[in-house]
PDB file of N, CA and C in Angstrom:
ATOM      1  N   UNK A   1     207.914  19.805  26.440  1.00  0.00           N
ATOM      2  CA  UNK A   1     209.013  18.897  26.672  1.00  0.00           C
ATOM      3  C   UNK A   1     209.366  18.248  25.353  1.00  0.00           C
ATOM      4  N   UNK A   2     211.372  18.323  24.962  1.00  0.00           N
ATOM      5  CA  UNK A   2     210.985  17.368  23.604  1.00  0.00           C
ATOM      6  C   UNK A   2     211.896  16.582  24.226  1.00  0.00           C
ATOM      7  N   UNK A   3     211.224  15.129  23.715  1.00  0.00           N
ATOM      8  CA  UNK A   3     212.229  14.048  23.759  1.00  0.00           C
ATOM      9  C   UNK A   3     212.776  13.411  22.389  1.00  0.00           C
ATOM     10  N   UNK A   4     213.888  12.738  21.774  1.00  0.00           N
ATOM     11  CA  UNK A   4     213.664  12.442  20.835  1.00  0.00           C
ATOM     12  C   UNK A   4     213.748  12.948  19.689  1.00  0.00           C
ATOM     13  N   UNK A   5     213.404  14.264  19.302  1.00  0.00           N
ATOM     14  CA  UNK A   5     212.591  14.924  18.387  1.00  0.00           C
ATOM     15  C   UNK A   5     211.083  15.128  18.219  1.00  0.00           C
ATOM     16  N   UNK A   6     210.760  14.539  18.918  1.00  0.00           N
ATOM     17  CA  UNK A   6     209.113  15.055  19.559  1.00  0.00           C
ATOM     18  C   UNK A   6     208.673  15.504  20.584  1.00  0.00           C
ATOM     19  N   UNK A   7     207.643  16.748  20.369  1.00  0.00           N
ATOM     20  CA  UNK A   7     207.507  17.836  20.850  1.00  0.00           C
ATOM     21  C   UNK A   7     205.904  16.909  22.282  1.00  0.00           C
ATOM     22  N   UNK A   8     206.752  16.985  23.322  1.00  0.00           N
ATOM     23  CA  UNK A   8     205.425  16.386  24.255  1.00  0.00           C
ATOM     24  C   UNK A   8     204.652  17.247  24.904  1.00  0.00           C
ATOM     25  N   UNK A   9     203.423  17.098  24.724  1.00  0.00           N
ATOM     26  CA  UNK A   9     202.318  18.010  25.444  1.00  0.00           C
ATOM     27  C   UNK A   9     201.612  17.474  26.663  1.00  0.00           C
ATOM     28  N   UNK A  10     200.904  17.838  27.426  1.00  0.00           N
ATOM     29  CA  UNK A  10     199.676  17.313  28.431  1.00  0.00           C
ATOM     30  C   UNK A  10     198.406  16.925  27.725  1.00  0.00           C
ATOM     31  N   UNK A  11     198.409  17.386  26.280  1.00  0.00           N
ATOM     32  CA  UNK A  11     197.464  16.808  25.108  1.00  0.00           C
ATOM     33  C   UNK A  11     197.873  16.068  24.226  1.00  0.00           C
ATOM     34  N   UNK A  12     198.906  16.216  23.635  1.00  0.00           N
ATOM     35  CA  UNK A  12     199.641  15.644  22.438  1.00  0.00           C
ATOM     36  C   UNK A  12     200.521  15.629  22.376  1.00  0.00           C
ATOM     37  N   UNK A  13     201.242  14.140  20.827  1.00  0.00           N
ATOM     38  CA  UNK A  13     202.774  14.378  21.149  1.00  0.00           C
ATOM     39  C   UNK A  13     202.612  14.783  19.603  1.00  0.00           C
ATOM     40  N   UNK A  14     203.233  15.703  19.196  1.00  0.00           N
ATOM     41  CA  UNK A  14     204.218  15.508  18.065  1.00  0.00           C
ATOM     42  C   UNK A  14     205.229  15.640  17.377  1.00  0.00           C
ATOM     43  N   UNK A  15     205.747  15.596  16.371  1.00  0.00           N
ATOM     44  CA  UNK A  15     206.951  15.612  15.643  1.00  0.00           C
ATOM     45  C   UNK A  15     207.374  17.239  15.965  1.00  0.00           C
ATOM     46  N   UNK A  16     208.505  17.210  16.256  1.00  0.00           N
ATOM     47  CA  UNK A  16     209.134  18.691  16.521  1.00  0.00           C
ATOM     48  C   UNK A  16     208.860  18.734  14.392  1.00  0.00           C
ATOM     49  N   UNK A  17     209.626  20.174  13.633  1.00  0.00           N
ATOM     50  CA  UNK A  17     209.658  20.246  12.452  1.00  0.00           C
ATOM     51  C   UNK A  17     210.883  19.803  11.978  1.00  0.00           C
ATOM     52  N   UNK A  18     210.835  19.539  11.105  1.00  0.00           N
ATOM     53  CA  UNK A  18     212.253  18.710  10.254  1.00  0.00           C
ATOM     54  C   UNK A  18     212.606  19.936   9.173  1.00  0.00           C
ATOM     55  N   UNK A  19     213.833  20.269   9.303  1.00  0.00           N
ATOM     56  CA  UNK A  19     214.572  21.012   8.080  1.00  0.00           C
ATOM     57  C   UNK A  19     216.011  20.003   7.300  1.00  0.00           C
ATOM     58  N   UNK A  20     215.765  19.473   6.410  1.00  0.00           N
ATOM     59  CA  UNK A  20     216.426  18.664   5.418  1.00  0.00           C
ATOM     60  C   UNK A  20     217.424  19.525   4.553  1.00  0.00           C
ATOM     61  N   UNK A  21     218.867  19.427   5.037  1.00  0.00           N
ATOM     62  CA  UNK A  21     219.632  19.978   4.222  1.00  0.00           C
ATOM     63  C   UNK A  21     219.618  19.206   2.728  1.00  0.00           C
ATOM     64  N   UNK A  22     219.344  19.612   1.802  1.00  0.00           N
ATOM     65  CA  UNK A  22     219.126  18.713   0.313  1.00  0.00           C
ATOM     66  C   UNK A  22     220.690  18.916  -0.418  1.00  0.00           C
ATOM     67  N   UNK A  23     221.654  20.080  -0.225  1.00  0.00           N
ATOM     68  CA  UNK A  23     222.911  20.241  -0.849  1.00  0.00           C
ATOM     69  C   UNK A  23     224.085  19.629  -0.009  1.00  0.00           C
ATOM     70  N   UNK A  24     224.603  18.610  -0.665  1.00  0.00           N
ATOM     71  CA  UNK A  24     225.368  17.404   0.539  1.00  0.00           C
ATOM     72  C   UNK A  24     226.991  17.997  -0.300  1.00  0.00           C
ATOM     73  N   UNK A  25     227.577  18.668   0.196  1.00  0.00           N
ATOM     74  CA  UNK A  25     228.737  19.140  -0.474  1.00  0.00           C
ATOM     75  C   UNK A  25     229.888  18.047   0.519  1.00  0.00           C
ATOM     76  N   UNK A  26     229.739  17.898   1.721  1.00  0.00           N
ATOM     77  CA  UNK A  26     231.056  17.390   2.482  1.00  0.00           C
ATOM     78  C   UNK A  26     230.538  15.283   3.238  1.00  0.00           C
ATOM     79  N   UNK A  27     231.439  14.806   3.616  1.00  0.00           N
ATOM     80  CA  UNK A  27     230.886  13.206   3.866  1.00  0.00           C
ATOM     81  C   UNK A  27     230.298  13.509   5.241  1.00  0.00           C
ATOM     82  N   UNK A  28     230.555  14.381   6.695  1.00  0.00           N
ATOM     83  CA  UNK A  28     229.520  15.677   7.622  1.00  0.00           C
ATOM     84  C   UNK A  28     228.333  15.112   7.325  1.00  0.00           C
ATOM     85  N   UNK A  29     227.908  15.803   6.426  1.00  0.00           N
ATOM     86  CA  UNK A  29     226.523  16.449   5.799  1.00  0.00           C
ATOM     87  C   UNK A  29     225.959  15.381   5.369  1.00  0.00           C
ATOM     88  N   UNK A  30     226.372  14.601   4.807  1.00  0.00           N
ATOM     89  CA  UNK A  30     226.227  12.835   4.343  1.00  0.00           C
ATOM     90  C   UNK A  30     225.396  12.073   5.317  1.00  0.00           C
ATOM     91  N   UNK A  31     226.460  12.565   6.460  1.00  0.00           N
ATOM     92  CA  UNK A  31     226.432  11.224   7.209  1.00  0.00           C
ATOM     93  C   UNK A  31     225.187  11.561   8.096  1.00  0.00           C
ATOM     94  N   UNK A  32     224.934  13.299   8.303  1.00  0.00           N
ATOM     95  CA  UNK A  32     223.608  13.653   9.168  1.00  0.00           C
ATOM     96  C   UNK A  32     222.530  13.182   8.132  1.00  0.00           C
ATOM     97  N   UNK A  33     222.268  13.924   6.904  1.00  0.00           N
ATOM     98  CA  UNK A  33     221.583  13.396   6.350  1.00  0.00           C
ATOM     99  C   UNK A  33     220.303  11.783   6.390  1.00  0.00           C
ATOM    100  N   UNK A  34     221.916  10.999   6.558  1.00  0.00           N
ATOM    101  CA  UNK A  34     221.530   9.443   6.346  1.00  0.00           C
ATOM    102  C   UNK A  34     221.207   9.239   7.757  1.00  0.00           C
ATOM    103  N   UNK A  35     221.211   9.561   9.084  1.00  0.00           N
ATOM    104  CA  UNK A  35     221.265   9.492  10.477  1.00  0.00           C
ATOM    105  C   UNK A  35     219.997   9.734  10.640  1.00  0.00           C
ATOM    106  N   UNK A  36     219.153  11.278   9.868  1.00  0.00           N
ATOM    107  CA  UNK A  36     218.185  11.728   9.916  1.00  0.00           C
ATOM    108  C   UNK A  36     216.877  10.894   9.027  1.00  0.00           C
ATOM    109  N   UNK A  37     217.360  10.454   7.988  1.00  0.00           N
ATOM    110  CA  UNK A  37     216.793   9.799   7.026  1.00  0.00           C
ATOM    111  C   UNK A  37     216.334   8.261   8.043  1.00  0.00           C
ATOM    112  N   UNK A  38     217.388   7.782   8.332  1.00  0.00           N
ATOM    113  CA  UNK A  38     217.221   5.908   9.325  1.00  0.00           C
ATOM    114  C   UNK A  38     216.408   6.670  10.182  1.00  0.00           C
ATOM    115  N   UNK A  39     216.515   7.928  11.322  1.00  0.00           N
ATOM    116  CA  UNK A  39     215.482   8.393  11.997  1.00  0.00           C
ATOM    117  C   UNK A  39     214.093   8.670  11.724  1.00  0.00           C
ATOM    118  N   UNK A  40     213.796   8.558  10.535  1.00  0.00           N
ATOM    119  CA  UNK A  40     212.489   9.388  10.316  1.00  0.00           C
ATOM    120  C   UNK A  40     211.933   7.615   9.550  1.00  0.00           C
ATOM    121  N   UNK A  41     212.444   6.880   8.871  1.00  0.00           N
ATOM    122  CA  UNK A  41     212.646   5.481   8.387  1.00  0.00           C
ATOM    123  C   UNK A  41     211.289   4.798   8.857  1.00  0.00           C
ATOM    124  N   UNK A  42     211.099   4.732   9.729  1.00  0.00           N
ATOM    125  CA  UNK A  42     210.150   3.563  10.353  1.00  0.00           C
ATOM    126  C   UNK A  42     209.025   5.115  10.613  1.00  0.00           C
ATOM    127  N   UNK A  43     208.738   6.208  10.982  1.00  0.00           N
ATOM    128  CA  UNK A  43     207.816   6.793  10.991  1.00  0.00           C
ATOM    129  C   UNK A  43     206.626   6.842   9.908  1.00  0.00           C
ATOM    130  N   UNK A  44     208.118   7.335   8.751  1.00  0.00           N
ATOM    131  CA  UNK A  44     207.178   7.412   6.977  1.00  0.00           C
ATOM    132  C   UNK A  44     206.840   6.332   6.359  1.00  0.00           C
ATOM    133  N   UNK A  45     207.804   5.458   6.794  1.00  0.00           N
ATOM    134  CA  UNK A  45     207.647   4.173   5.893  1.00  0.00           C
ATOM    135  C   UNK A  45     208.400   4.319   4.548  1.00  0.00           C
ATOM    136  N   UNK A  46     210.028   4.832   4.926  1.00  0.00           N
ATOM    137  CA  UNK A  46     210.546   4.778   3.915  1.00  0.00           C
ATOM    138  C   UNK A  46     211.785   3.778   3.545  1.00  0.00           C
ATOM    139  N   UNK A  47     211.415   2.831   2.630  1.00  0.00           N
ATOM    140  CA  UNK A  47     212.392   1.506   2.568  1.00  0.00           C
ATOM    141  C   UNK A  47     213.305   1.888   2.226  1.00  0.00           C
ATOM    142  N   UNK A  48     214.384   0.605   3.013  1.00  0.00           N
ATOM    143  CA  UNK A  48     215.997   0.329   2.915  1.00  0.00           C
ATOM    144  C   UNK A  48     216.432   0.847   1.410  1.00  0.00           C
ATOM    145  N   UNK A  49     215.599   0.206   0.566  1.00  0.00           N
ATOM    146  CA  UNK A  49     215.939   0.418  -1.120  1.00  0.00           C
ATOM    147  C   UNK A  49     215.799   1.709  -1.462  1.00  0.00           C
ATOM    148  N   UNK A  50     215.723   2.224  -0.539  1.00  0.00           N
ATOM    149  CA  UNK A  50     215.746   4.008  -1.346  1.00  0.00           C
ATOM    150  C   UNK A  50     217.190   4.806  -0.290  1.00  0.00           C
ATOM    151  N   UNK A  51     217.252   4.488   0.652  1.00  0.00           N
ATOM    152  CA  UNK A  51     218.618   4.790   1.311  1.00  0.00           C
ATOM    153  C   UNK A  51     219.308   4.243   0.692  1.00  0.00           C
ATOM    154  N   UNK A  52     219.808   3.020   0.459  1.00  0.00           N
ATOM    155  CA  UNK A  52     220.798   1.829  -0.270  1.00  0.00           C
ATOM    156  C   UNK A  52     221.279   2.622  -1.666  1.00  0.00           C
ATOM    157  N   UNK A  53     220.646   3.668  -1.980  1.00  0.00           N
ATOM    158  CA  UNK A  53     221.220   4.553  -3.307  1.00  0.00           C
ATOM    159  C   UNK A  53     221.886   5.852  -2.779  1.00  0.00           C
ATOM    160  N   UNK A  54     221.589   6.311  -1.121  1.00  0.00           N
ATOM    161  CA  UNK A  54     222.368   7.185  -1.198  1.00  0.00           C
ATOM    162  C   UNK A  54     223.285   6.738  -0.051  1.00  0.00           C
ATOM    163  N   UNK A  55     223.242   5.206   0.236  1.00  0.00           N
ATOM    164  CA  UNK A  55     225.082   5.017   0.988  1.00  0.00           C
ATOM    165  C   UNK A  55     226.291   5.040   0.346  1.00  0.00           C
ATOM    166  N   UNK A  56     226.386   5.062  -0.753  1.00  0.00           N
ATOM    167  CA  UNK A  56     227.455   5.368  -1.344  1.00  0.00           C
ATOM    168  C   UNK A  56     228.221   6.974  -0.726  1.00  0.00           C
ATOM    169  N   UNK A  57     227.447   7.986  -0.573  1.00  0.00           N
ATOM    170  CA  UNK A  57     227.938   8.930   0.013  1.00  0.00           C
ATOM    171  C   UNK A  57     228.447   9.146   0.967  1.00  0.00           C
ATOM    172  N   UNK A  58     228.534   7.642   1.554  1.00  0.00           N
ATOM    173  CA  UNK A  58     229.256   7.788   2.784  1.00  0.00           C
ATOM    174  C   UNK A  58     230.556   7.264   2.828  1.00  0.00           C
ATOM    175  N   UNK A  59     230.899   6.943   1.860  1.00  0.00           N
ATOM    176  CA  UNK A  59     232.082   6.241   1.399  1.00  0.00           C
ATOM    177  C   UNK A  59     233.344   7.698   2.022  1.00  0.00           C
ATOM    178  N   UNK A  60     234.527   7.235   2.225  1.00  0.00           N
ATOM    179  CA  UNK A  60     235.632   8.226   2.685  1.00  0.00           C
ATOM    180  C   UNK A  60     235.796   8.112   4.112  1.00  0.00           C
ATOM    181  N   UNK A  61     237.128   9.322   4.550  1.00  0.00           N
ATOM    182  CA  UNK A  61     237.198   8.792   6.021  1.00  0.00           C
ATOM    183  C   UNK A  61     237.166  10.649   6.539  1.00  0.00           C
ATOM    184  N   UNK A  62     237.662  11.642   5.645  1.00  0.00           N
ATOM    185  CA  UNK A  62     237.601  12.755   6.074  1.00  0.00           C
ATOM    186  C   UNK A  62     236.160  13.515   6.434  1.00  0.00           C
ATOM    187  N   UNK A  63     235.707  13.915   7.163  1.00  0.00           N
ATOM    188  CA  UNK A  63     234.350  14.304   7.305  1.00  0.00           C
ATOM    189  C   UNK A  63     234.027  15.296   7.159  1.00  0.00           C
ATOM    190  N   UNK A  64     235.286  16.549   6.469  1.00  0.00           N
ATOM    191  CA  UNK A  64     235.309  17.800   5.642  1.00  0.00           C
ATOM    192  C   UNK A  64     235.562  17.574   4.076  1.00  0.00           C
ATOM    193  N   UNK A  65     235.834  16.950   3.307  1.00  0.00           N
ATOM    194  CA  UNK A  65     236.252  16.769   2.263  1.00  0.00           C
ATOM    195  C   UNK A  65     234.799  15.931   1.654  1.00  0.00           C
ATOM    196  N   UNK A  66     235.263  17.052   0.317  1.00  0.00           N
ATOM    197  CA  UNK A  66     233.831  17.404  -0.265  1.00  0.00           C
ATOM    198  C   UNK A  66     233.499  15.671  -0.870  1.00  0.00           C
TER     199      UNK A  66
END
C-alpha cells in the first residue's frame, strides 16, 4: 500500500524511491522540484536557507517557458 509516498507494509513503512530531476530547463520543473524538495524538508532535515536560493526559480507566470 503507498500512501503519501511511502511504501506501507504489515512489517514496515518506507520511503517509496525518489528520482530528482537535477536539469530545471522550464518554471513546470521548478515548481515540482521545490514541491518535492518542501516534501522531503522535514524528513532530511533540510533548512529553509538552502531552498530560499532556489525560489528565485520560481519567479514567472508561464509554466512552459524556459
Amino acid at each position: 500500500w503507498q500512501h503519501l509516498g511511502w511504501s506501507l507494509t504489515n512489517s514496515m513503512v518506507t520511503p517509496q524511491k525518489l528520482c530528482l530531476k537535477t536539469k530545471i530547463t522550464t518554471l513546470h520543473e521548478a515548481q515540482r522540484l521545490l514541491g518535492d524538495l518542501q516534501w522531503l524538508r522535514p524528513m532530511v532535515g533540510i533548512p529553509n536557507e538552502l531552498l530560499d536560493k532556489l525560489r528565485p526559480l520560481l519567479k514567472g507566470m508561464d509554466p512552459t517557458a524556459p
